[in-house]
Protein backbone atom coordinates (compact mmCIF):
# COMPACT_ATOMS: atom_id res chain seq x y z
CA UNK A 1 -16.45 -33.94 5.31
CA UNK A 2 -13.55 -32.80 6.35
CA UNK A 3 -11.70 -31.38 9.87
CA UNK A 4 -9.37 -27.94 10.15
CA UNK A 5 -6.25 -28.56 12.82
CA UNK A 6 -4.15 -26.35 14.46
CA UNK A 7 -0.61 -27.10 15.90
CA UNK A 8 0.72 -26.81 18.77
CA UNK A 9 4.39 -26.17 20.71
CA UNK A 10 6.67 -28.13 19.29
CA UNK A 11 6.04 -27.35 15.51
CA UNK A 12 7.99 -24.46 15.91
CA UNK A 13 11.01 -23.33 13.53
CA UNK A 14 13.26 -20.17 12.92
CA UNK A 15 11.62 -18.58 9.55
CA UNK A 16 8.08 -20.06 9.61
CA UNK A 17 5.30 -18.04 7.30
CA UNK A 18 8.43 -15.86 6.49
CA UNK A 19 7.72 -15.86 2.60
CA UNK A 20 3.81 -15.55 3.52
CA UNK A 21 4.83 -12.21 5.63
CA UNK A 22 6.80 -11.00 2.72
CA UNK A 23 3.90 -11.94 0.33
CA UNK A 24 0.66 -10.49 1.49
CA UNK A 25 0.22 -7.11 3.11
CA UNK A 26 -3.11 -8.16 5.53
CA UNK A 27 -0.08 -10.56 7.42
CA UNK A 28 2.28 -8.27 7.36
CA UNK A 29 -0.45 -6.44 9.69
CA UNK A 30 -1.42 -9.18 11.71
CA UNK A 31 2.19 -8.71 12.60
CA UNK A 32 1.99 -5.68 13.51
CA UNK A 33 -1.30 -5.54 15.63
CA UNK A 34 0.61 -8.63 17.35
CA UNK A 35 3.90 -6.24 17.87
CA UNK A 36 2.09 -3.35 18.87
CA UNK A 37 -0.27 -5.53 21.50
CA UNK A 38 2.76 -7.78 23.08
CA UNK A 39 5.78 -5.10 22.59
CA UNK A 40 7.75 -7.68 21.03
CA UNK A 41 9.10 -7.95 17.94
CA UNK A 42 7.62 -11.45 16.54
CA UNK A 43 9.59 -10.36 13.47
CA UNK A 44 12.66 -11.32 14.65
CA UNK A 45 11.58 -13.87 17.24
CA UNK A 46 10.11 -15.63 14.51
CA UNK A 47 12.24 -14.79 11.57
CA UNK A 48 15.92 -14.66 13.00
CA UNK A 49 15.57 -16.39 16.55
CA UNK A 50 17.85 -17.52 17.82
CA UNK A 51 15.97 -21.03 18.71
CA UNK A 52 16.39 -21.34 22.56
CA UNK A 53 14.00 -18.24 22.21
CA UNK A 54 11.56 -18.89 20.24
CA UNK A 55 11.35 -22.10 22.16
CA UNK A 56 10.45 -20.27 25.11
CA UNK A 57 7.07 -21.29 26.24
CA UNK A 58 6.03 -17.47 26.75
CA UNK A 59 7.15 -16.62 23.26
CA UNK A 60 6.15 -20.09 21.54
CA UNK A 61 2.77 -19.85 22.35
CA UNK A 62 2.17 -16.50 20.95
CA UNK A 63 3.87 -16.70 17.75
CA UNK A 64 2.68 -20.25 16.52
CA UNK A 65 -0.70 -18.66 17.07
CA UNK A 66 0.05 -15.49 14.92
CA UNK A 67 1.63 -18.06 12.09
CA UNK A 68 -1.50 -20.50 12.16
CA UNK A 69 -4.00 -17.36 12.10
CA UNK A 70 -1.81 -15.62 9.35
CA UNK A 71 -2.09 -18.69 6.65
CA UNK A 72 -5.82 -19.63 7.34
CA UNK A 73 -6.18 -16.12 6.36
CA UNK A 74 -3.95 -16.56 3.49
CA UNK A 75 -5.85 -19.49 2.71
CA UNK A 76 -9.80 -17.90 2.96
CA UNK A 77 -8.26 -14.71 0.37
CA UNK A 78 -5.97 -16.32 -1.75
CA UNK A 79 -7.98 -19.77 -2.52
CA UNK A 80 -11.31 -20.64 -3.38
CA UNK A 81 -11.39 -23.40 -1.05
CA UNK A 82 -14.33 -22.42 1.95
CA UNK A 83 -12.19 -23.10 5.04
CA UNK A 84 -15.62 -21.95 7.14
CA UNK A 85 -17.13 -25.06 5.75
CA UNK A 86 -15.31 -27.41 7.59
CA UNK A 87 -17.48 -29.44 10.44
CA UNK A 88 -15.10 -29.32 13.03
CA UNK A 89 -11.78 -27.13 14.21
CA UNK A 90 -9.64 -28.38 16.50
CA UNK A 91 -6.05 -27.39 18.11
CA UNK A 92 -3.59 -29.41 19.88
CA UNK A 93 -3.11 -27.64 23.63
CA UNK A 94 -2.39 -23.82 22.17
CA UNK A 95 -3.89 -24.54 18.90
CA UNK A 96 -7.14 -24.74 20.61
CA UNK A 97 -6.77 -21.22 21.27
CA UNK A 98 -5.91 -20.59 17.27
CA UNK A 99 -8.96 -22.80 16.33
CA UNK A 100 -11.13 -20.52 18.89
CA UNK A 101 -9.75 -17.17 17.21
CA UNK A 102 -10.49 -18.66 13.46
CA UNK A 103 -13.97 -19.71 14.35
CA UNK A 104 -14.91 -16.40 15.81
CA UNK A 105 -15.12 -17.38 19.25
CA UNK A 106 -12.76 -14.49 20.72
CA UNK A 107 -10.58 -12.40 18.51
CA UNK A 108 -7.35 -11.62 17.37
CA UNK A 109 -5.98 -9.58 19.93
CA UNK A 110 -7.58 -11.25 23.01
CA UNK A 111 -6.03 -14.59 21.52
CA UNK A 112 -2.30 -13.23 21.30
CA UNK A 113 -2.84 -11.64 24.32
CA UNK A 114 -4.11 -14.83 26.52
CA UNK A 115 -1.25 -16.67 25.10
CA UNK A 116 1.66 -14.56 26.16
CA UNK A 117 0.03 -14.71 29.69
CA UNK A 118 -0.68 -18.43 29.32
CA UNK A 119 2.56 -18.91 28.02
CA UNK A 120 3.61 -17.36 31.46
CA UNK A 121 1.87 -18.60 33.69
CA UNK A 122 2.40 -22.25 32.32
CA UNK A 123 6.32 -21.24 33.12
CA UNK A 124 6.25 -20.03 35.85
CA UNK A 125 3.68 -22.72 37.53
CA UNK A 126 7.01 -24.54 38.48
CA UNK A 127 9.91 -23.29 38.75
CA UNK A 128 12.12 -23.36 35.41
CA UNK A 129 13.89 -27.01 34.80
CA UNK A 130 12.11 -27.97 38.33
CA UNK A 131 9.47 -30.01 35.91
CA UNK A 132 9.90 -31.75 32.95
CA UNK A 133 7.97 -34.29 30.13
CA UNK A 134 8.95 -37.71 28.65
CA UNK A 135 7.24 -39.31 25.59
CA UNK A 136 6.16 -42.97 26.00
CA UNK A 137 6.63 -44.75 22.99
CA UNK A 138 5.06 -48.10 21.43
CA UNK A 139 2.86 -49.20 24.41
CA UNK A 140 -0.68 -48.79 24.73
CA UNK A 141 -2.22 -46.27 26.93
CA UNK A 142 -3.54 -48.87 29.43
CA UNK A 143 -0.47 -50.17 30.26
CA UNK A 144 1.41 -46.76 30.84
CA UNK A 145 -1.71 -46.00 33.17
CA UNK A 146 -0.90 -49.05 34.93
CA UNK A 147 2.86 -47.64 35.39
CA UNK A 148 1.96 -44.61 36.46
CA UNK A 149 -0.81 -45.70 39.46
CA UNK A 150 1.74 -48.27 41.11
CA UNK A 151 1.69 -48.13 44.36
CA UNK A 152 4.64 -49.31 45.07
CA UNK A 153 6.41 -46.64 42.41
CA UNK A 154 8.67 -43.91 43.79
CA UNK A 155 7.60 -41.37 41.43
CA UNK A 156 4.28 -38.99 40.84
CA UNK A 157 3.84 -38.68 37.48
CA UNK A 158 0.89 -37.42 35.25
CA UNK A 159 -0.62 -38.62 31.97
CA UNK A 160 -0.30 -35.52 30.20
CA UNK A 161 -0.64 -35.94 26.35
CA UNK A 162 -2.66 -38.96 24.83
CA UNK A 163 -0.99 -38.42 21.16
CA UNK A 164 -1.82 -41.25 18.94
CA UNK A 165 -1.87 -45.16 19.25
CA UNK A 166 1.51 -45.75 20.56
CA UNK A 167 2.75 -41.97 21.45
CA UNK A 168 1.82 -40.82 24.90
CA UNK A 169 3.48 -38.00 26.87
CA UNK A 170 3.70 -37.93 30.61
CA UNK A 171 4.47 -34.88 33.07
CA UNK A 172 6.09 -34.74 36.68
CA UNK A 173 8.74 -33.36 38.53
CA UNK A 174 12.05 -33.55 37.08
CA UNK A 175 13.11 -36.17 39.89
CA UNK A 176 9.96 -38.08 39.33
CA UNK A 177 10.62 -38.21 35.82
CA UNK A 178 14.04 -39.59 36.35
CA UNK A 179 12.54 -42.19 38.28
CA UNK A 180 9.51 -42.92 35.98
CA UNK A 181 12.13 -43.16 33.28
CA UNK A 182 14.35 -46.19 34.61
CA UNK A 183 10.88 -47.68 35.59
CA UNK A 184 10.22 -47.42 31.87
CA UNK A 185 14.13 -48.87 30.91
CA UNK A 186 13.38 -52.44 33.30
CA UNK A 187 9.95 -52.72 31.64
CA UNK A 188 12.13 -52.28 27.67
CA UNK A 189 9.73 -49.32 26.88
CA UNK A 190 10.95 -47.07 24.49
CA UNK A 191 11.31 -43.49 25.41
CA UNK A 192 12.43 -39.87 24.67
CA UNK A 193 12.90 -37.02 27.65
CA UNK A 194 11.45 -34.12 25.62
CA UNK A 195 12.79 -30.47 25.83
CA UNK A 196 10.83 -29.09 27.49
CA UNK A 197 11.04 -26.82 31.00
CA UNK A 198 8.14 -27.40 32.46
CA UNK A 199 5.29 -29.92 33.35
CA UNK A 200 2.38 -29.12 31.22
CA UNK A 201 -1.49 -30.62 31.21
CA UNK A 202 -0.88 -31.63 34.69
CA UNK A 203 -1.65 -30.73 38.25
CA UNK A 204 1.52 -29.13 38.93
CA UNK A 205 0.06 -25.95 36.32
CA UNK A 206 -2.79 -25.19 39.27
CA UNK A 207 -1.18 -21.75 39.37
CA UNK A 208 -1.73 -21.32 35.81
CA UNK A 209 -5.12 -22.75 35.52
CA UNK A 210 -5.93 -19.79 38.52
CA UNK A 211 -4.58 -17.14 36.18
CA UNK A 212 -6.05 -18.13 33.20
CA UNK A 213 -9.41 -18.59 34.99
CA UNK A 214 -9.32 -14.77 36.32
CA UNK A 215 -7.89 -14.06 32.09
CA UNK A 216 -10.71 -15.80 30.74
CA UNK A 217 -13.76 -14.91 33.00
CA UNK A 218 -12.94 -11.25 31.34
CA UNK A 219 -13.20 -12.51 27.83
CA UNK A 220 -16.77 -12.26 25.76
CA UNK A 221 -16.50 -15.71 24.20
CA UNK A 222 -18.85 -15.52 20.87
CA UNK A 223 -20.91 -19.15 19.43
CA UNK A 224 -18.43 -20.71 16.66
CA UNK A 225 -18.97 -20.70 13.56
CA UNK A 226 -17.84 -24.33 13.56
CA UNK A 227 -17.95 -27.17 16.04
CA UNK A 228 -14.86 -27.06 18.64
CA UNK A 229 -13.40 -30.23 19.22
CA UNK A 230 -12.43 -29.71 22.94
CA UNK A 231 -8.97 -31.27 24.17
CA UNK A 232 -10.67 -32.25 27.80
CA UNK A 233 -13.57 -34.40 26.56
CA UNK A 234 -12.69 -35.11 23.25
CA UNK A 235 -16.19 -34.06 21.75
CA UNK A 236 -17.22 -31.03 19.64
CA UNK A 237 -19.55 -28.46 21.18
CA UNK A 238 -20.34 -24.82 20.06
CA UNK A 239 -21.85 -23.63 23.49
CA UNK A 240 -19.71 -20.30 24.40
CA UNK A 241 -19.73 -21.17 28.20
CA UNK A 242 -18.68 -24.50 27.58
CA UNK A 243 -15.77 -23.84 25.86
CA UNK A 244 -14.78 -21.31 28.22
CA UNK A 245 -14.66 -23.83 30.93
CA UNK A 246 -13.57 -26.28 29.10
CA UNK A 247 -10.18 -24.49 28.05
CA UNK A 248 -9.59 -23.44 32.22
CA UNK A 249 -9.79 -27.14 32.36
CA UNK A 250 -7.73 -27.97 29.35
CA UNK A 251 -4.51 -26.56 31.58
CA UNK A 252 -3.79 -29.29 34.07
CA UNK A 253 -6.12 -31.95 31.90
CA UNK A 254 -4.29 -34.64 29.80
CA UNK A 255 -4.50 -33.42 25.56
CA UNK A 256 -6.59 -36.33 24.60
CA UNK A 257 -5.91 -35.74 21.06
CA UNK A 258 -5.87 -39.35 19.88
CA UNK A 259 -9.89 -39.82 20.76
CA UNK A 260 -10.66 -36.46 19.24
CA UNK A 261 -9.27 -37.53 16.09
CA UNK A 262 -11.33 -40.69 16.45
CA UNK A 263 -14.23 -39.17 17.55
CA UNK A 264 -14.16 -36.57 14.15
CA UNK A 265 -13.51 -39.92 11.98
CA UNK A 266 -16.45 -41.75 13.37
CA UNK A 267 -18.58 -38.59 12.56
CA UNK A 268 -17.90 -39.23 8.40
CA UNK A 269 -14.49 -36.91 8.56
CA UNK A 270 -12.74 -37.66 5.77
CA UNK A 271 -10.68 -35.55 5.23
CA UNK A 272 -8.16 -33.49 7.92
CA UNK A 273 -6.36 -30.19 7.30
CA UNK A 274 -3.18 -28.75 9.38
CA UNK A 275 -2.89 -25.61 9.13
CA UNK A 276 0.14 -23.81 10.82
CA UNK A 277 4.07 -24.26 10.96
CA UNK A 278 4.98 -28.27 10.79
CA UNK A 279 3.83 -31.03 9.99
CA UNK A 280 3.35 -32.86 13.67
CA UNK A 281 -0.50 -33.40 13.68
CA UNK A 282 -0.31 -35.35 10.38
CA UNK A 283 2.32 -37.64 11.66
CA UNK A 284 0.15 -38.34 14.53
CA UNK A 285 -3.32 -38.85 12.38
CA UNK A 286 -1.29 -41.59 10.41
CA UNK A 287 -0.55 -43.67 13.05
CA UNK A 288 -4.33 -43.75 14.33
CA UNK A 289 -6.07 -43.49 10.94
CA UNK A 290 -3.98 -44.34 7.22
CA UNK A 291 -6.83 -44.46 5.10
CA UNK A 292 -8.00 -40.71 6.05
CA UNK A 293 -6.52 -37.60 3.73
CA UNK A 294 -4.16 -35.24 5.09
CA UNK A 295 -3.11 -31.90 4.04
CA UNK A 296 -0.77 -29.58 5.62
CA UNK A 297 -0.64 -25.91 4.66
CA UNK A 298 2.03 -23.95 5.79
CA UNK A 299 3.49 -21.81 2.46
CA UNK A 300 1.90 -20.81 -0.59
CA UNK A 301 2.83 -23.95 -2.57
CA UNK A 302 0.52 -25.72 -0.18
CA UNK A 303 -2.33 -23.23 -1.43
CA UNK A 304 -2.10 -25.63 -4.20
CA UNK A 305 -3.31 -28.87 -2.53
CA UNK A 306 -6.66 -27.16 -1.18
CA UNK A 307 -9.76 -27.90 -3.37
CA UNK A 308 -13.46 -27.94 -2.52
């Protein structure tokens, strides 16, 4: 058995799926539907930059979708390895939208196109460097719970990200953040402010989850041809309405990406797949799971590690 995984922001870099562009025609037209449908050039966003744009959550989202979707098509025509059989697909935050697109629940255009306004929305939800996200590092999610519901705490902060045994993210507003932080540096609990400009899978993106609601409730949303792994509950379904709601939810919900990959291992996966730019998912599957395999595809000398 084995799992197909799809990044999300943060796995980002100048010159991803470059040599995969230059390589195979049907990308270098998945490029071009995506130019022609956003009127921007992911060609240069993704190929020359410069970084602080690229990073942008309106341009991230969009073009780490239009890498993932380019190599699993790379990978179902240039291998013999039957991507469509996996039993689950799955996608950290935006990658649940590239998992959606790849198991024919909405297409190629509507996905691009629900990202740049996701991307957006999620911005714009607070106002730029008003909100901001810090990674909790090797403490169990209990206890950062516990931090976060004091009631005698002056901060409001929001378990946003539930990454792997020992990595959790949290979101707020940048002065709660502050404040959550030197909580964090009297309790010795390791810590990294991430770059980030906004407050993501939290309650401050209500504007955004409106948008995306009105976005989405346009959408014909088609039954998967694989079980989707939601990021809200943390359990595969293939109901169409489901996952609709499910992914209005998934904006201001905490990514609870360390139980989904739990809940796929207890189900006899074996075996888990990244497919897009980076490596990030991996790094996060070894710390909950060593003994499953990983493989990351992301150029054609990965094409090499897939066999049925």
């Amino acid at each position: 058995m084995f799992s197909v995984l799809f990044p999300g922001q943060g796995s980002q870099s100048v010159g991803m799926a470059k040599e995969l562009h230059n390589n195979f025609d049907y990308v270098k037209k998945l490029f071009d539907e995506a130019e022609d449908t956003l009127n921007v050039s992911m060609r240069k966003l993704i190929f020359e930059g410069p970084k602080e744009l690229l990073d942008q959550t309106e341009n991230t989202q969009p073009a780490i979708f239009l890498v993932s979707y380019s190599i699993f098509n790379v990978i179902k025509n240039e291998t013999t390895f039957d991507v469509n059989k996996a039993n689950f697909f799955a996608g950290h935050s935006l990658g649940e939208y590239s998992a959606l697109a790849c198991a024919g629940v909405i297409n190629f255009k509507q996905t691009i196109q629900l990202l740049k306004i996701r991307g957006n929305a999620m911005q714009n939800a607070v106002p730029r460097n008003k909100g901001g996200m810090v990674a909790v590092l090797g403490v169990e999610i209990k206890k950062i719970e516990e931090i976060i519901e004091n009631k005698n705490s002056n901060y409001s902060c929001f378990l946003a990200n539930d990454n792997s045994d020992g990595q959790v993210v949290v979101s707020g507003k940048i002065e709660d953040i502050e404040n959550f932080i030197i909580e964090l540096k009297k309790l010795n609990i390791k810590n990294i402010k991430l770059p980030v400009s906004a407050p993501f899978h939290c309650p401050l993106m209500k504007s955004a989850t409106n948008i995306m609601s009105n976005e989405l409730s346009k959408i014909n949303f088609s039954a998967p041809k694989n079980m989707i792994v939601s990021n809200v509950t943390a359990e595969p379904s293939n109901d169409p309405e489901k996952i609709r709601d499910l992914l209005i939810k998934q904006i201001e919900k905490p990514v609870r990406w360390r139980e989904s990959v739990i809940n796929m291992i207890k189900q006899g996966n074996k075996k888990f797949i990244e497919i897009g730019p980076g490596k990030v998912l991996s790094g996060l599957i070894k710390r909950i799971d060593r003994n499953v395999e990983l493989i990351q595809v992301n150029n054609i000398d990965d094409l090499n590690n897939l066999r049925n």
